[in-house]
C-alpha atoms as a PDB file:
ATOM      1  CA  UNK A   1     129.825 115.971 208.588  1.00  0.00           C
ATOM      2  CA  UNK A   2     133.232 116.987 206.983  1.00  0.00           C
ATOM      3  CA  UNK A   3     135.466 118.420 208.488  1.00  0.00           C
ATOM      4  CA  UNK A   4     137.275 121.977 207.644  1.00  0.00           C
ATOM      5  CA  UNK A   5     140.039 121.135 206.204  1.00  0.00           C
ATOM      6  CA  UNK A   6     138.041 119.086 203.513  1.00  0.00           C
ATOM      7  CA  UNK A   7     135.569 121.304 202.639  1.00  0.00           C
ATOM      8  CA  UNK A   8     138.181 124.660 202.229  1.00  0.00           C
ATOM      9  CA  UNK A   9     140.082 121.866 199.557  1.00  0.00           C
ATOM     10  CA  UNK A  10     137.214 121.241 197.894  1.00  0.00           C
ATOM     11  CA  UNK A  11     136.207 124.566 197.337  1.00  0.00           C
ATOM     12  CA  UNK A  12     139.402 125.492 196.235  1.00  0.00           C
ATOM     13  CA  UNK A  13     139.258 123.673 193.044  1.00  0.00           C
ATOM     14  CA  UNK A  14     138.893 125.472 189.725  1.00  0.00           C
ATOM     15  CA  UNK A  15     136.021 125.046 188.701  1.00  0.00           C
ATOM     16  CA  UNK A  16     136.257 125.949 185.056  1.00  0.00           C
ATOM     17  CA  UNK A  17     139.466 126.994 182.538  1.00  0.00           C
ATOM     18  CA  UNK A  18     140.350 131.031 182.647  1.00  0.00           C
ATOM     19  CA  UNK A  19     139.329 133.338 179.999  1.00  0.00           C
ATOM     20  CA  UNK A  20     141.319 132.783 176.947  1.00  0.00           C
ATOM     21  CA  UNK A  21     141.552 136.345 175.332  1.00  0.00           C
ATOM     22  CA  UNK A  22     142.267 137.606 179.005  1.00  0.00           C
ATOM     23  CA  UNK A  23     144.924 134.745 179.313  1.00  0.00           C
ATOM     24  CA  UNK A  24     146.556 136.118 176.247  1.00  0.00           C
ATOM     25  CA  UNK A  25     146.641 139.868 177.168  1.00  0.00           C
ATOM     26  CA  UNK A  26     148.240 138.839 180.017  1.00  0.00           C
ATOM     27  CA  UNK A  27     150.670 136.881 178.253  1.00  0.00           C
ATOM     28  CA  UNK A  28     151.227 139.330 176.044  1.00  0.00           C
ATOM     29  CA  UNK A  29     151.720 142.006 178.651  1.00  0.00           C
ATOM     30  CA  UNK A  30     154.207 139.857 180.550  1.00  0.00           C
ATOM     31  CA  UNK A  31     156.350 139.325 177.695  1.00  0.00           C
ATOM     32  CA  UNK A  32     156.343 143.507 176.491  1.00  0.00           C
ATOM     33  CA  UNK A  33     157.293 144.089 180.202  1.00  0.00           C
ATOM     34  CA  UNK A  34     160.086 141.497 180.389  1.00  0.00           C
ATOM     35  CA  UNK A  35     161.202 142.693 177.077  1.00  0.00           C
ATOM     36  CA  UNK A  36     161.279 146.150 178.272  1.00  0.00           C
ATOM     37  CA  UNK A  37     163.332 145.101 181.805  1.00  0.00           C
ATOM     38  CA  UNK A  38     165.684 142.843 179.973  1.00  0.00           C
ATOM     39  CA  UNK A  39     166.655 146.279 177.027  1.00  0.00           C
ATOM     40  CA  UNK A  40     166.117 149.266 178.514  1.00  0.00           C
ATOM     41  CA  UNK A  41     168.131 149.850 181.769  1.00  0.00           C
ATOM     42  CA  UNK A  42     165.253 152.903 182.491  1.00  0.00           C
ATOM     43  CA  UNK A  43     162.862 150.011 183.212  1.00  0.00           C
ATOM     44  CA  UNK A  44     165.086 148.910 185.599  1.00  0.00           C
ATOM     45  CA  UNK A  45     165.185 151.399 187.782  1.00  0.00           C
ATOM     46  CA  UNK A  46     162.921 153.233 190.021  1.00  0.00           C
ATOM     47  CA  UNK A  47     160.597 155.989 188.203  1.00  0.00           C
ATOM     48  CA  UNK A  48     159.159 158.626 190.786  1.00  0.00           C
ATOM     49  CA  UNK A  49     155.726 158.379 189.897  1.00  0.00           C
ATOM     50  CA  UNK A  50     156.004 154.869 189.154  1.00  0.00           C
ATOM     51  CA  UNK A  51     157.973 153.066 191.746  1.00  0.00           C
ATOM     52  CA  UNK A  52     160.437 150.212 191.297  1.00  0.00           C
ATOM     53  CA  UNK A  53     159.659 149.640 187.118  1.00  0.00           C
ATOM     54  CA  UNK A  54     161.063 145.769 187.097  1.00  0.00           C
ATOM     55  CA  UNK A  55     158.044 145.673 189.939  1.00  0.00           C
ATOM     56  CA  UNK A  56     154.787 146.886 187.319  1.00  0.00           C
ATOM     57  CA  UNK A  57     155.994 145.658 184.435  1.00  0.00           C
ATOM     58  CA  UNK A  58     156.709 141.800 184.939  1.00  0.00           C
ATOM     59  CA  UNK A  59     155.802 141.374 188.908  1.00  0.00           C
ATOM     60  CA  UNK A  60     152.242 142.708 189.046  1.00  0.00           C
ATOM     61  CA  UNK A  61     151.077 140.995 185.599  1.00  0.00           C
ATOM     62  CA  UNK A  62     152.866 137.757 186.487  1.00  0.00           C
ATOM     63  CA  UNK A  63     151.136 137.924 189.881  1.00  0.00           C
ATOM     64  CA  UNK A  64     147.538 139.329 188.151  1.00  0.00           C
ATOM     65  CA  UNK A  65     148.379 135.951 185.422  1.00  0.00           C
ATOM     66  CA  UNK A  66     148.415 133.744 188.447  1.00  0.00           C
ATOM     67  CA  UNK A  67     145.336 134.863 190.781  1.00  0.00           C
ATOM     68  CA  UNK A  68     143.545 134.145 186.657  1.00  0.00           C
ATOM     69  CA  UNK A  69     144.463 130.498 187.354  1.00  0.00           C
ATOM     70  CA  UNK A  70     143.051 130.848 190.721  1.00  0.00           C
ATOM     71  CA  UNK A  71     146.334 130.395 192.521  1.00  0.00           C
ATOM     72  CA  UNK A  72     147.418 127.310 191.631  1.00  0.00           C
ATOM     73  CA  UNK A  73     150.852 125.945 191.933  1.00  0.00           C
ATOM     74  CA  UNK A  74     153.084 123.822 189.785  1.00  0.00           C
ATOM     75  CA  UNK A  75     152.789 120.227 190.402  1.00  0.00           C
ATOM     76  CA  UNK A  76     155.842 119.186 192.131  1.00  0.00           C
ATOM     77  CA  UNK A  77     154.529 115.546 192.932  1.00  0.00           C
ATOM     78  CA  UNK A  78     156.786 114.104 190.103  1.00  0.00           C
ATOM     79  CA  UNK A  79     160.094 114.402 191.530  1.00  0.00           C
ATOM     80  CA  UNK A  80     158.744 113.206 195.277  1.00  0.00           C
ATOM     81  CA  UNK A  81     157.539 109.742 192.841  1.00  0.00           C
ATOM     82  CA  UNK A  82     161.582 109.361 192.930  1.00  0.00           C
ATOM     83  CA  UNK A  83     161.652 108.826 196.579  1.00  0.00           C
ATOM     84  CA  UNK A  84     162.451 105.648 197.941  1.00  0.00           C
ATOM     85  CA  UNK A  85     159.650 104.181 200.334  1.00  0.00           C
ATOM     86  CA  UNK A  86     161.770 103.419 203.145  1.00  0.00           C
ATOM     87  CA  UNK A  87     161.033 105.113 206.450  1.00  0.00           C
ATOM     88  CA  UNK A  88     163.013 108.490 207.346  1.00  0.00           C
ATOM     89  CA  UNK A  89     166.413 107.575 208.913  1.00  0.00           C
ATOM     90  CA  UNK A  90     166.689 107.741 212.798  1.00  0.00           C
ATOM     91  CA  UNK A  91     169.598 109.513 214.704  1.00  0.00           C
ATOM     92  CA  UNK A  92     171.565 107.793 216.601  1.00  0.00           C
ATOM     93  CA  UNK A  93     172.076 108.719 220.621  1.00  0.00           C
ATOM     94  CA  UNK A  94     174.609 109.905 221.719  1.00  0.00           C
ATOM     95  CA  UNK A  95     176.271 108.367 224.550  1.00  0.00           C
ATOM     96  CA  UNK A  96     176.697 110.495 227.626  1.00  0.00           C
ATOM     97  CA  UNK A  97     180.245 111.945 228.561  1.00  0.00           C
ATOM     98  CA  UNK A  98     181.739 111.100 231.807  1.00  0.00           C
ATOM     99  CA  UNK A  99     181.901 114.011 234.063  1.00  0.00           C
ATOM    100  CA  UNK A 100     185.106 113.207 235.415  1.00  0.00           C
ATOM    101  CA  UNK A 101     187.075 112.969 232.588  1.00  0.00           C
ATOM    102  CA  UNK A 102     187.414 117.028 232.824  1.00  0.00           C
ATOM    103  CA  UNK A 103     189.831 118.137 233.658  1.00  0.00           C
ATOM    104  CA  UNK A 104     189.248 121.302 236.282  1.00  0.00           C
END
């Protein structure tokens, strides 16, 4: 039987590519909304019916763009390939202090 942990990973997996026209509206709408933070300082700010602007117009597509790739992160692995494969260092003990070297 597997165990849990196993069977949650292999569920996980994508288990085909995203939508491409969705993939592009999305790109699309994350670049307008950038656009729109980075040259107009009223996107930048908070809008009473709205909220915080910077928040809907690049947060919640970037965030709706990532749940389309299922939540995947980057692959870091690369840079851990770098490593050396020598075991983690140790610290070294500390000797214990002699009492009566205080002085009262």
């Amino acid at each position: 039987m597997r165990d849990f942990a196993h069977s949650i990973s292999a569920d996980a997996r994508p288990s085909r590519a995203p939508d491409p026209q969705l993939e592009r509206l999305l790109r699309r709408i994350v670049a307008i909304g950038l656009a729109l933070v980075l040259l107009f300082p009223l996107a930048r700010g908070q809008i009473p019916w709205l909220g915080w602007a910077p928040l809907w117009l690049v947060g919640m597509p970037l965030a709706a763009w990532w749940a389309l790739h299922r939540f995947r992160l980057p692959l870091w692995h690369r840079d851990a390939s770098r490593r050396r494969g020598r075991p983690q260092a140790r610290r070294r003990v500390r000797a214990p202090r002699a009492t009566w070297l205080r002085a009262a």
